[in-house]
Protein backbone atom coordinates (compact mmCIF):
# COMPACT_ATOMS: atom_id res chain seq x y z
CA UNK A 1 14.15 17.91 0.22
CA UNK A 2 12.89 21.36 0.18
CA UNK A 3 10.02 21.95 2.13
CA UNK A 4 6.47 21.79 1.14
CA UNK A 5 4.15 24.95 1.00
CA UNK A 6 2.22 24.01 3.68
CA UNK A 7 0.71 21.39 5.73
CA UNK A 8 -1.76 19.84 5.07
CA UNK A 9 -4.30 18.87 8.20
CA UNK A 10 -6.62 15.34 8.25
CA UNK A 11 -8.34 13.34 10.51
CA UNK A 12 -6.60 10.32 9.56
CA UNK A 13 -3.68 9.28 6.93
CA UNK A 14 -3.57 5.34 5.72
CA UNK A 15 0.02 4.25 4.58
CA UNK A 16 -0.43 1.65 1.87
CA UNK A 17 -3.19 0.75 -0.62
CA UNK A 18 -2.69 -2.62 -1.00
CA UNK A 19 -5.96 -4.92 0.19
CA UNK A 20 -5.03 -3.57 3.91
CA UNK A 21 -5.28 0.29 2.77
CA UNK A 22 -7.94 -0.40 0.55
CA UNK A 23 -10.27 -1.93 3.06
CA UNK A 24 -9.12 0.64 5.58
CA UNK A 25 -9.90 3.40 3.34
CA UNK A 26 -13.81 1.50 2.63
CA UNK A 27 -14.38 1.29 6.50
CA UNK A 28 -13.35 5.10 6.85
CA UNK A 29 -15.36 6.44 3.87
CA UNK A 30 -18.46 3.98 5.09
CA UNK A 31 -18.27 4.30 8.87
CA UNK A 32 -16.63 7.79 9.89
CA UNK A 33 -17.76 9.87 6.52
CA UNK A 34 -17.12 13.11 8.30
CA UNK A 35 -13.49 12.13 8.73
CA UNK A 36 -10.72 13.83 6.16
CA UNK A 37 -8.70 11.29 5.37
CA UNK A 38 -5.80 9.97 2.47
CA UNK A 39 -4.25 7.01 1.41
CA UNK A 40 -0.67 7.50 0.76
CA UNK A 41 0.92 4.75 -1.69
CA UNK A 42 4.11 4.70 -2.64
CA UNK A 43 4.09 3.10 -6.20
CA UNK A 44 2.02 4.51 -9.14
CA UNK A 45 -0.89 2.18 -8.28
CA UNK A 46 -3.07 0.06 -6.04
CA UNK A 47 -2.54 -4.05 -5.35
CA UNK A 48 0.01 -4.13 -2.73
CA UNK A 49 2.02 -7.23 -3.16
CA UNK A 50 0.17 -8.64 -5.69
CA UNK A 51 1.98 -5.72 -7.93
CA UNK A 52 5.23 -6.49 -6.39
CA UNK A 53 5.53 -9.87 -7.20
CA UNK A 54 4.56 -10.59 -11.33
CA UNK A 55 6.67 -13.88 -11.69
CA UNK A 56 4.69 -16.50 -13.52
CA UNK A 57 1.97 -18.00 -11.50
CA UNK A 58 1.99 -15.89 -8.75
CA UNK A 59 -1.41 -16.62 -6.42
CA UNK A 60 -2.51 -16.24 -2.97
CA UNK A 61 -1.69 -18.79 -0.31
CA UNK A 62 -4.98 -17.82 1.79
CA UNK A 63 -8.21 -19.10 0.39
CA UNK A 64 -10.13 -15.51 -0.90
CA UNK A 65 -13.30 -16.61 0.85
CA UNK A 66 -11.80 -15.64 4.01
CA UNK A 67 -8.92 -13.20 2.88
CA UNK A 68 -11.29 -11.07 1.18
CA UNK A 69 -13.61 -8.48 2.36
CA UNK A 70 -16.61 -8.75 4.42
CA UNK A 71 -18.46 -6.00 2.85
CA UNK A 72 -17.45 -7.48 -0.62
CA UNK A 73 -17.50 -11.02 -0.47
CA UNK A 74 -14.85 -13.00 -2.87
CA UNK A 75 -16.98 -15.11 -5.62
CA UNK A 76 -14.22 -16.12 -7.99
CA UNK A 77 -12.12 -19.84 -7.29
CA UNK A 78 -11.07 -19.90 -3.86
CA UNK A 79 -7.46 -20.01 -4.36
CA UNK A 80 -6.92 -16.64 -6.75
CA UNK A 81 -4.21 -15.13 -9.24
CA UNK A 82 -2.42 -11.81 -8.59
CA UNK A 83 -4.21 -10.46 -11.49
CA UNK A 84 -7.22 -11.70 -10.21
CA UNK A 85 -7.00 -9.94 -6.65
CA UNK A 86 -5.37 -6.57 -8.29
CA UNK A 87 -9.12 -6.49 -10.74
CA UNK A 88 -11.24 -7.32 -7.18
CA UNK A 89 -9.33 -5.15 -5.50
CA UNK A 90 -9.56 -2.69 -8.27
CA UNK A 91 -13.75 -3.30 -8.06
CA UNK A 92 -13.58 -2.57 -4.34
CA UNK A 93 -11.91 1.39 -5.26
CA UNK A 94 -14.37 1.86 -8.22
CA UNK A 95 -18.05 0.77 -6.69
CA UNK A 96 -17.03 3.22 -3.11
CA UNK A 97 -14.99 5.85 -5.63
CA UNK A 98 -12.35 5.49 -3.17
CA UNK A 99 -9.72 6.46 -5.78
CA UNK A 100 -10.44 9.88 -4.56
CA UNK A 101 -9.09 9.24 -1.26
CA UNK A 102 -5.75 7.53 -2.72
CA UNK A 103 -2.35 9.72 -3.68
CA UNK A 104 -0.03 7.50 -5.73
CA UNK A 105 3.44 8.22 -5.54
CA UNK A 106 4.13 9.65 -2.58
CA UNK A 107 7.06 8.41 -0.59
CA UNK A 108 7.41 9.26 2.93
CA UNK A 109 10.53 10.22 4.04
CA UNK A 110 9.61 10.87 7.52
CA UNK A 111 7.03 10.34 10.36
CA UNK A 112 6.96 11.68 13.53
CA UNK A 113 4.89 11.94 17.01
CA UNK A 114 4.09 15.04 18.84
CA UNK A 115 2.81 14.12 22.38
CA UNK A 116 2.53 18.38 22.80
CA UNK A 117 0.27 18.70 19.82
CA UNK A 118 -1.11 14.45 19.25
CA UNK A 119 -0.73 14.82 15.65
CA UNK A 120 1.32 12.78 14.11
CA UNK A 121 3.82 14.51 11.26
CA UNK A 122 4.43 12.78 8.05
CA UNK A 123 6.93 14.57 5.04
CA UNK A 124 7.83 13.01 1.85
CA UNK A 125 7.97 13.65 -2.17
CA UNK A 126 5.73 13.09 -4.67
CA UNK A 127 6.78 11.66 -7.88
CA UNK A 128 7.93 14.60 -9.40
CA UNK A 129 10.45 15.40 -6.55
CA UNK A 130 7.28 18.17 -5.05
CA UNK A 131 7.80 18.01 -1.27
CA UNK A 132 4.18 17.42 0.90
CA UNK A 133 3.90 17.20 4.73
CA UNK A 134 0.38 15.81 6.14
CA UNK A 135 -0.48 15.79 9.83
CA UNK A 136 -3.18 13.85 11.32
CA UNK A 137 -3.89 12.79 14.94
CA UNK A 138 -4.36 8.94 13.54
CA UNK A 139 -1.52 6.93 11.47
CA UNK A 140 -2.67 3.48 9.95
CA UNK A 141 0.86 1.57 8.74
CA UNK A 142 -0.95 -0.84 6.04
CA UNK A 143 1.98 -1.09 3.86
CA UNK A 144 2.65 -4.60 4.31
CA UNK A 145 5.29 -6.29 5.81
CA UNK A 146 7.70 -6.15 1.69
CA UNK A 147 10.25 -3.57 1.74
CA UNK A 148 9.14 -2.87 -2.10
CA UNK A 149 11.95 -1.49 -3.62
CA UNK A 150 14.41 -4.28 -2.53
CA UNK A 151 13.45 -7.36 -1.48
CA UNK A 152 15.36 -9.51 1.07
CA UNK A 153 17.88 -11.89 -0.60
CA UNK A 154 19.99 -14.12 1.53
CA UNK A 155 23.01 -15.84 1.12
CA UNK A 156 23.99 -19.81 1.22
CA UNK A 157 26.93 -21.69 0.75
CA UNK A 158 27.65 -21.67 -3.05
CA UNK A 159 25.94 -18.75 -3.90
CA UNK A 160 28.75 -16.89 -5.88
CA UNK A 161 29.99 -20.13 -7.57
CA UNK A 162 26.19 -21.07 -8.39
CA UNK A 163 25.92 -21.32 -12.69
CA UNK A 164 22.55 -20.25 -13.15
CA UNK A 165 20.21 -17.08 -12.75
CA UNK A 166 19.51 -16.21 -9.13
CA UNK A 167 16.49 -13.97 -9.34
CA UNK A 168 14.29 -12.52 -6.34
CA UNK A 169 10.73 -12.74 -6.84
CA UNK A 170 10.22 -8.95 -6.31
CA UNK A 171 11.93 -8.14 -9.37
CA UNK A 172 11.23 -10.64 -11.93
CA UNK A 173 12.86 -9.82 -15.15
């Protein structure tokens, strides 16, 4: 990676803008709005898991009623699609333009602590291979608990002898 022009200086970077980034990124804009802040997401838009996982009939295991915001309360069936949290979630960016706030594509590579200067030290690329560095005294790790780009997949007895597609739910064909 070469290295980026120059750093860049917030308040406070978000890592993830899934419904933890998302809500994160409301509270900031709502409750700290002199605060510089970004959301950093990795893929090429918002959602989270529920644009990870598209196999048929994919839906939350949490009723929305209590999974979804406080500030935006869920009104659809309490037991929702993946399509159906992606447009709420999608509502949530639009009515607080918080799209603003969010950089798609940008996959850190590093992040670092610096007790001397209590900034915290995050480098990466963008999509097109552009290197950016961001420092901000505040880190907020919402990017779930998926690593994205490969799921886990274990292994059982039979596995390799097994006659029929073995497919992870990440990368539904």
């Amino acid at each position: 990676m070469s290295e980026p022009a120059a750093i860049e200086e917030l308040d406070v970077i978000v890592v993830g803008a899934g419904i933890s980034g998302i809500g994160a990124a409301y509270h900031l804009a709502h409750r700290c709005p002199g605060k510089r802040f970004t959301v950093l997401e990795a893929k090429g838009t918002f959602g989270g898991t529920w644009v990870t996982h598209t196999y048929p009939g994919v839906r939350s295991d949490s009723d929305l009623h209590t999974f979804g915001y406080g500030f935006k309360p869920w009104v659809g069936r309490p037991i929702a699609t993946g399509a159906e949290i992606v447009h709420y979630l999608g509502e949530v960016i639009d009515e607080n333009d918080l799209n603003r706030h969010i950089r798609y594509q940008h996959h850190i590579e590093t992040a670092s602590w610096s007790s001397d200067a209590k900034h915290w030290m995050l480098t990466g690329t963008r999509a097109a291979g552009e290197p950016f560095a961001i420092s901000a005294p505040f880190l907020y790790m919402c990017q779930g608990y998926y690593r994205h780009a490969e799921g886990y997949m274990p292994t059982w007895p039979g596995m390799e002898t097994f006659g029929g597609l073995i497919v992870h739910p990440q990368h539904w064909p």
